[in-house]
C-alpha atoms as a PDB file:
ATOM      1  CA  UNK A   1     -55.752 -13.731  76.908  1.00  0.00           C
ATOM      2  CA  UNK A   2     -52.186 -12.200  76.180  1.00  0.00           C
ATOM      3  CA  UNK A   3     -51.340  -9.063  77.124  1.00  0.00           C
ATOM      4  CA  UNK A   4     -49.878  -7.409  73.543  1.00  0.00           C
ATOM      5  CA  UNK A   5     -47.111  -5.131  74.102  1.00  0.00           C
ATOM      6  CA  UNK A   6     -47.103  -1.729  72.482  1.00  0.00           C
ATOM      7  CA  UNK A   7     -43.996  -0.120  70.936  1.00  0.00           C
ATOM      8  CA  UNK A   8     -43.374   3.149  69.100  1.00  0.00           C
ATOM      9  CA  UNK A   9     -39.984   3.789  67.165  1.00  0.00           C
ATOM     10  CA  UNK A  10     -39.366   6.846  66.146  1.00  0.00           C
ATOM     11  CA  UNK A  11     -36.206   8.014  64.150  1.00  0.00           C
ATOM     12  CA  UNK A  12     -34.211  10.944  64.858  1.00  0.00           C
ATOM     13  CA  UNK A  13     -35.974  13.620  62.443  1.00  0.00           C
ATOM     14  CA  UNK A  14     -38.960  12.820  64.058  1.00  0.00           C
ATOM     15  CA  UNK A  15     -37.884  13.517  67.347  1.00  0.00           C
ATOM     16  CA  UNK A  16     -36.131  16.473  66.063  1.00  0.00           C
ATOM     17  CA  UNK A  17     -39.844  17.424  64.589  1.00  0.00           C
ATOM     18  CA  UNK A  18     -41.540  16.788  68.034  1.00  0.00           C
ATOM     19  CA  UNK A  19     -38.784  19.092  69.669  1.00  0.00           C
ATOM     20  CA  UNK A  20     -39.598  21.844  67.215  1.00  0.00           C
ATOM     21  CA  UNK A  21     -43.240  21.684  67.576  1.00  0.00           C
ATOM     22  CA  UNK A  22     -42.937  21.941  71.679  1.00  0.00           C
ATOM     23  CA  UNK A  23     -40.433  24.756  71.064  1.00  0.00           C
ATOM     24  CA  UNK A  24     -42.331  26.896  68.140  1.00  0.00           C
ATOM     25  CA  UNK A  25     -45.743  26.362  70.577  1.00  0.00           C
ATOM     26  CA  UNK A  26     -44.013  27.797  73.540  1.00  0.00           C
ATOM     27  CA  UNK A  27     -42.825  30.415  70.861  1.00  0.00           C
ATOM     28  CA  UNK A  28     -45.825  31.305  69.734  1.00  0.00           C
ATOM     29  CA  UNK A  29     -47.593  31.413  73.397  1.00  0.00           C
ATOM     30  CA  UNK A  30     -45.390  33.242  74.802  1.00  0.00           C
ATOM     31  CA  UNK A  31     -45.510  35.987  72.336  1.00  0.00           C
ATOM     32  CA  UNK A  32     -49.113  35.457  72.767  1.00  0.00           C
ATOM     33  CA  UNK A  33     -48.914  35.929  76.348  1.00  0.00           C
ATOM     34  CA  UNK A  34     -46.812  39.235  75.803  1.00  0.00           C
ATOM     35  CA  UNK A  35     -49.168  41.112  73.606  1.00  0.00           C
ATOM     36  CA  UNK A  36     -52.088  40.260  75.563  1.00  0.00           C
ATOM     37  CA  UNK A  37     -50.318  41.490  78.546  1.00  0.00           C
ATOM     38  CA  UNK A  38     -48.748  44.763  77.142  1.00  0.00           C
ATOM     39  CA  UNK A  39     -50.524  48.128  77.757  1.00  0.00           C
ATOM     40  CA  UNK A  40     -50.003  48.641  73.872  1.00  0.00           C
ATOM     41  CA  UNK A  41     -51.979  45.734  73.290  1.00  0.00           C
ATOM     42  CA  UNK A  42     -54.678  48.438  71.452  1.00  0.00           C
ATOM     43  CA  UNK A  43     -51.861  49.777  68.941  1.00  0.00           C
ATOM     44  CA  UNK A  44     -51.249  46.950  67.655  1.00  0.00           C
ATOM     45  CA  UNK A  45     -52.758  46.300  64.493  1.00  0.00           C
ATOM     46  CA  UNK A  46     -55.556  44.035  64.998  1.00  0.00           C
ATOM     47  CA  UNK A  47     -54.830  42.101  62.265  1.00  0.00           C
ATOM     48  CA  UNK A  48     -51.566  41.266  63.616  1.00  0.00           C
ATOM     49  CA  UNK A  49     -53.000  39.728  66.824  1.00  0.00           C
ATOM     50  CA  UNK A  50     -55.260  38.161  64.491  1.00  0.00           C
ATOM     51  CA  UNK A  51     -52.595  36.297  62.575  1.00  0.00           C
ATOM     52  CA  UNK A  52     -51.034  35.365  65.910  1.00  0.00           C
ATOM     53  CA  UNK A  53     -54.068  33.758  67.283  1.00  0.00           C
ATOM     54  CA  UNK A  54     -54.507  31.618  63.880  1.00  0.00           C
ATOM     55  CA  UNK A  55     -50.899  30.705  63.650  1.00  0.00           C
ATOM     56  CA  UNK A  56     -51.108  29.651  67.527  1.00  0.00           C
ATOM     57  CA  UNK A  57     -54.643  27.655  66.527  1.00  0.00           C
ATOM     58  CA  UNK A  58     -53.057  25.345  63.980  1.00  0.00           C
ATOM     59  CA  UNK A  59     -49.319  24.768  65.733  1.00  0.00           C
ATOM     60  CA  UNK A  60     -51.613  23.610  68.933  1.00  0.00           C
ATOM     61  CA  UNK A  61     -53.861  21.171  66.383  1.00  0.00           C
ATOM     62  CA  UNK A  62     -49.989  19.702  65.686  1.00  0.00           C
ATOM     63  CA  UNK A  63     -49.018  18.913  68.706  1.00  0.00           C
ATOM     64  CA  UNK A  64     -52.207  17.745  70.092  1.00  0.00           C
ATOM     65  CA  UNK A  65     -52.176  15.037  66.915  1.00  0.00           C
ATOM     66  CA  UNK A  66     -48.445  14.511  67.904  1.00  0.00           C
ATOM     67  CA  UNK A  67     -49.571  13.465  71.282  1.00  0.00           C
ATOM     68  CA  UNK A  68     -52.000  11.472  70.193  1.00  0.00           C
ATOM     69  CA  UNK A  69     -50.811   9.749  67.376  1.00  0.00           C
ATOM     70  CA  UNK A  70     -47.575   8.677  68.787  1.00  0.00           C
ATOM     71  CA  UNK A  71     -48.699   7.127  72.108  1.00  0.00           C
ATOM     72  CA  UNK A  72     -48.457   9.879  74.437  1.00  0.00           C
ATOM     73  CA  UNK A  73     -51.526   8.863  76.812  1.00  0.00           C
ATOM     74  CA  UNK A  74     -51.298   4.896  75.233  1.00  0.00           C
ATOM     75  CA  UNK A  75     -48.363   4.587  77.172  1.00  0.00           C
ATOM     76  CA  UNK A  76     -49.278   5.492  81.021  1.00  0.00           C
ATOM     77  CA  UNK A  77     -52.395   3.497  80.145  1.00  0.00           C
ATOM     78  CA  UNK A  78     -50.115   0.595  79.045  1.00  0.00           C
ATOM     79  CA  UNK A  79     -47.817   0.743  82.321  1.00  0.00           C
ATOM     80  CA  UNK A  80     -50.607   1.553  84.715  1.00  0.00           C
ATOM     81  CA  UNK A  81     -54.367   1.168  83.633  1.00  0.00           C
ATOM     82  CA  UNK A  82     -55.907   2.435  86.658  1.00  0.00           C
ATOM     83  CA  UNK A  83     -54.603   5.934  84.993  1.00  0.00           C
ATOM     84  CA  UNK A  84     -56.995   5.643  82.303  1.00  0.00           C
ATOM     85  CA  UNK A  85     -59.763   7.787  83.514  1.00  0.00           C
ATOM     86  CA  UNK A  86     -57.357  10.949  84.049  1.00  0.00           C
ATOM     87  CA  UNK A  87     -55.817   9.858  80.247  1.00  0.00           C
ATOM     88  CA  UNK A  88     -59.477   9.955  78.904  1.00  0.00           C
ATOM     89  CA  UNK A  89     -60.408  13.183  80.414  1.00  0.00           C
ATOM     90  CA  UNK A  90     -56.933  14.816  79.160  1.00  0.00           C
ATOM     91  CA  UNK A  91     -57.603  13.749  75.789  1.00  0.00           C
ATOM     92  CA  UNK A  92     -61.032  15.011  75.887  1.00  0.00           C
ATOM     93  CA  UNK A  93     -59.535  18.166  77.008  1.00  0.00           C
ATOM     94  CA  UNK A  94     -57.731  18.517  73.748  1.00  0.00           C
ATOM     95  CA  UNK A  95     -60.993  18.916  72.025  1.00  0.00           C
ATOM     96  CA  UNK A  96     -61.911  21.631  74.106  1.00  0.00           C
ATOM     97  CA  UNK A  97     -58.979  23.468  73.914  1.00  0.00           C
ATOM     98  CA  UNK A  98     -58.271  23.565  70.225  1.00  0.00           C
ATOM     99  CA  UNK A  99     -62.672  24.735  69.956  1.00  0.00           C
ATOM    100  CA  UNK A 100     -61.764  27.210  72.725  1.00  0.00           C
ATOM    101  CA  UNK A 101     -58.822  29.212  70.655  1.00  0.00           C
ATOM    102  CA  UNK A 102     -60.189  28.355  67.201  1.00  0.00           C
ATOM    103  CA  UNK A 103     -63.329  30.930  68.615  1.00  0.00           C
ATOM    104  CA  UNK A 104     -60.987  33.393  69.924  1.00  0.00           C
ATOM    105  CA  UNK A 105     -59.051  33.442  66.588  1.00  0.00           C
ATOM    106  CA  UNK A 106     -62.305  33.670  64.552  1.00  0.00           C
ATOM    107  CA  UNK A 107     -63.346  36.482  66.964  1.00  0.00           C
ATOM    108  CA  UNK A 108     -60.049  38.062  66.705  1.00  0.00           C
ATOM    109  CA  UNK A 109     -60.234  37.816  62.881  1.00  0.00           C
ATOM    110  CA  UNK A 110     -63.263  39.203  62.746  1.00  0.00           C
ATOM    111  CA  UNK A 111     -62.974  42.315  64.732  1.00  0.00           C
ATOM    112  CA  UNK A 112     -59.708  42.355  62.445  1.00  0.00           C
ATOM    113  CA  UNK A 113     -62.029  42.566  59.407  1.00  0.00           C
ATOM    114  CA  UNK A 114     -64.555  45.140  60.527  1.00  0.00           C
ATOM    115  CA  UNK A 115     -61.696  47.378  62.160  1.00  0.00           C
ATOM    116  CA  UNK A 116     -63.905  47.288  65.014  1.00  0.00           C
ATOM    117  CA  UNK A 117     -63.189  48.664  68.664  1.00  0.00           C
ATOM    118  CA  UNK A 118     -60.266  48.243  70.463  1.00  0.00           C
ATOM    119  CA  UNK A 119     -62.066  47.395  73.285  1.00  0.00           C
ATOM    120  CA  UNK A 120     -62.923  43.938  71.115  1.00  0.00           C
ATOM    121  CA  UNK A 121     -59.191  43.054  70.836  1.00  0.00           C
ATOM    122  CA  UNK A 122     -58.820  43.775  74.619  1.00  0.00           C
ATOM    123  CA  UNK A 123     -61.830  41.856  75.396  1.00  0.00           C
ATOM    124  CA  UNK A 124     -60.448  38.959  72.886  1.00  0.00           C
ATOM    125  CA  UNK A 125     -57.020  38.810  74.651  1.00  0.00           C
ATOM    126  CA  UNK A 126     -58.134  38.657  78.258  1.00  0.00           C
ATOM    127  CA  UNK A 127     -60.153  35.436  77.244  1.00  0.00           C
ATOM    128  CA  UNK A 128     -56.443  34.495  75.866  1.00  0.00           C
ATOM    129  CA  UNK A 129     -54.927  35.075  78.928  1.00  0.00           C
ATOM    130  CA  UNK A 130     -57.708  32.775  80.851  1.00  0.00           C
ATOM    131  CA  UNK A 131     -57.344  30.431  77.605  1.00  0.00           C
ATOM    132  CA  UNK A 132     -53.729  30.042  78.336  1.00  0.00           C
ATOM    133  CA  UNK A 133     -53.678  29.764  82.405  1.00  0.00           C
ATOM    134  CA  UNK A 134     -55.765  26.444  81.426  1.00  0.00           C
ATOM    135  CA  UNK A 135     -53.947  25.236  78.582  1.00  0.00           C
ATOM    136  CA  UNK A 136     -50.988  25.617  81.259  1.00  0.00           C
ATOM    137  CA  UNK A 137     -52.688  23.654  83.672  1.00  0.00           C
ATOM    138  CA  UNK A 138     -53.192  20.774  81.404  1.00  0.00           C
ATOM    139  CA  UNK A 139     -49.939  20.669  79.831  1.00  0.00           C
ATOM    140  CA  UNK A 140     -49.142  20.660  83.604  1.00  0.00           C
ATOM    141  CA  UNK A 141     -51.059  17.538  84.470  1.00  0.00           C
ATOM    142  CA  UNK A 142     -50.325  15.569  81.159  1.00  0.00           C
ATOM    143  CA  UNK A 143     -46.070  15.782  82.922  1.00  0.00           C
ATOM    144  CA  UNK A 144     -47.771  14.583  85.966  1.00  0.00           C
ATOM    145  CA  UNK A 145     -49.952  11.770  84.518  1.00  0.00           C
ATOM    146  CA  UNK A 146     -46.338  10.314  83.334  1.00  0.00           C
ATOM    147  CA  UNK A 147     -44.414  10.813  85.659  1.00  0.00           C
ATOM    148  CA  UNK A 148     -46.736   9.272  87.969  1.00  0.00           C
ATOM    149  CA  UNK A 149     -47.209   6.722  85.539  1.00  0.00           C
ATOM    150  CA  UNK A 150     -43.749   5.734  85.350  1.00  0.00           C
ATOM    151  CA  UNK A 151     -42.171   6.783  88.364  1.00  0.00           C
ATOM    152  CA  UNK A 152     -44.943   5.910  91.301  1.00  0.00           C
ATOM    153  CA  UNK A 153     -46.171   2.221  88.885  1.00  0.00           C
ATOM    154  CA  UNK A 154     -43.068   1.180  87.895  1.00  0.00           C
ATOM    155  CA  UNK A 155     -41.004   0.545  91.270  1.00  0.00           C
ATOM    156  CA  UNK A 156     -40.215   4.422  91.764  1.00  0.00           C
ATOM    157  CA  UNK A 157     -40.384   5.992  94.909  1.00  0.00           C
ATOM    158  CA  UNK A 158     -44.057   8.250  95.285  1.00  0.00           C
END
């Protein structure tokens, strides 16, 4: 049997497209971040942290499909197979994420509606700020899957 050879070409304005959708999700969390993390957190409108947490829930569904789609965990798979549990258990991670802060931003939107407590919004944004440590750690080990993939299975040094 032949091994096949997988290629992706992408064109400058997609590139340019990825680039934006790293930088306006690092945007986005870190303003995130912030207003969970500010004493004012409870004068802020709650609708505003609302719209936050929505905006944040579809720009991470983008660049989850972006990784996906364009042969972000394909590759290390490709160049070193033995990889391919940590791959599979990073993708199913995606899943989890994007459920985890679609339910915060439903909660969040509905506090928003009933103009409920402020102790909701509070409550709301320290599950953000746990939400975020571990979408941090797996943005952390996706870097290391490749560059393990590519540095340590390729002839690199590791």
């Amino acid at each position: 049997m032949r091994n096949a050879t997988h290629t992706v070409t992408l064109n400058a304005a997609f590139l340019q497209e990825i680039k934006d959708d790293d930088e306006q999700l690092k945007t986005l969390l870190q303003q995130a971040r912030e207003m969970c993390e500010s004493d004012l957190l409870t004068s802020v409108p709650a609708s505003r942290f609302a719209s936050l947490l929505a905006e944040l829930r579809e720009q991470l569904a983008m660049h989850f499909a972006l990784e996906e789609a364009y042969g972000y965990f394909d590759d290390p798979v490709s160049v070193a197979p033995h990889l391919s549990e940590q791959v599979e258990s990073l993708r199913l991670q995606h899943s989890q994420l994007y459920e985890e802060i679609s339910r915060l931003a439903e909660t969040s939107r509905d506090i928003s509606r009933r103009n409920s407590d402020p102790r909701g919004v509070r409550q709301v944004a320290d599950c953000f700020l746990a939400f975020d440590s571990r979408l941090q750690d797996h943005e952390e080990a996706e870097n290391k899957l490749i560059m393990q993939a590519y540095t340590v299975d390729i002839g690199g040094s590791g």
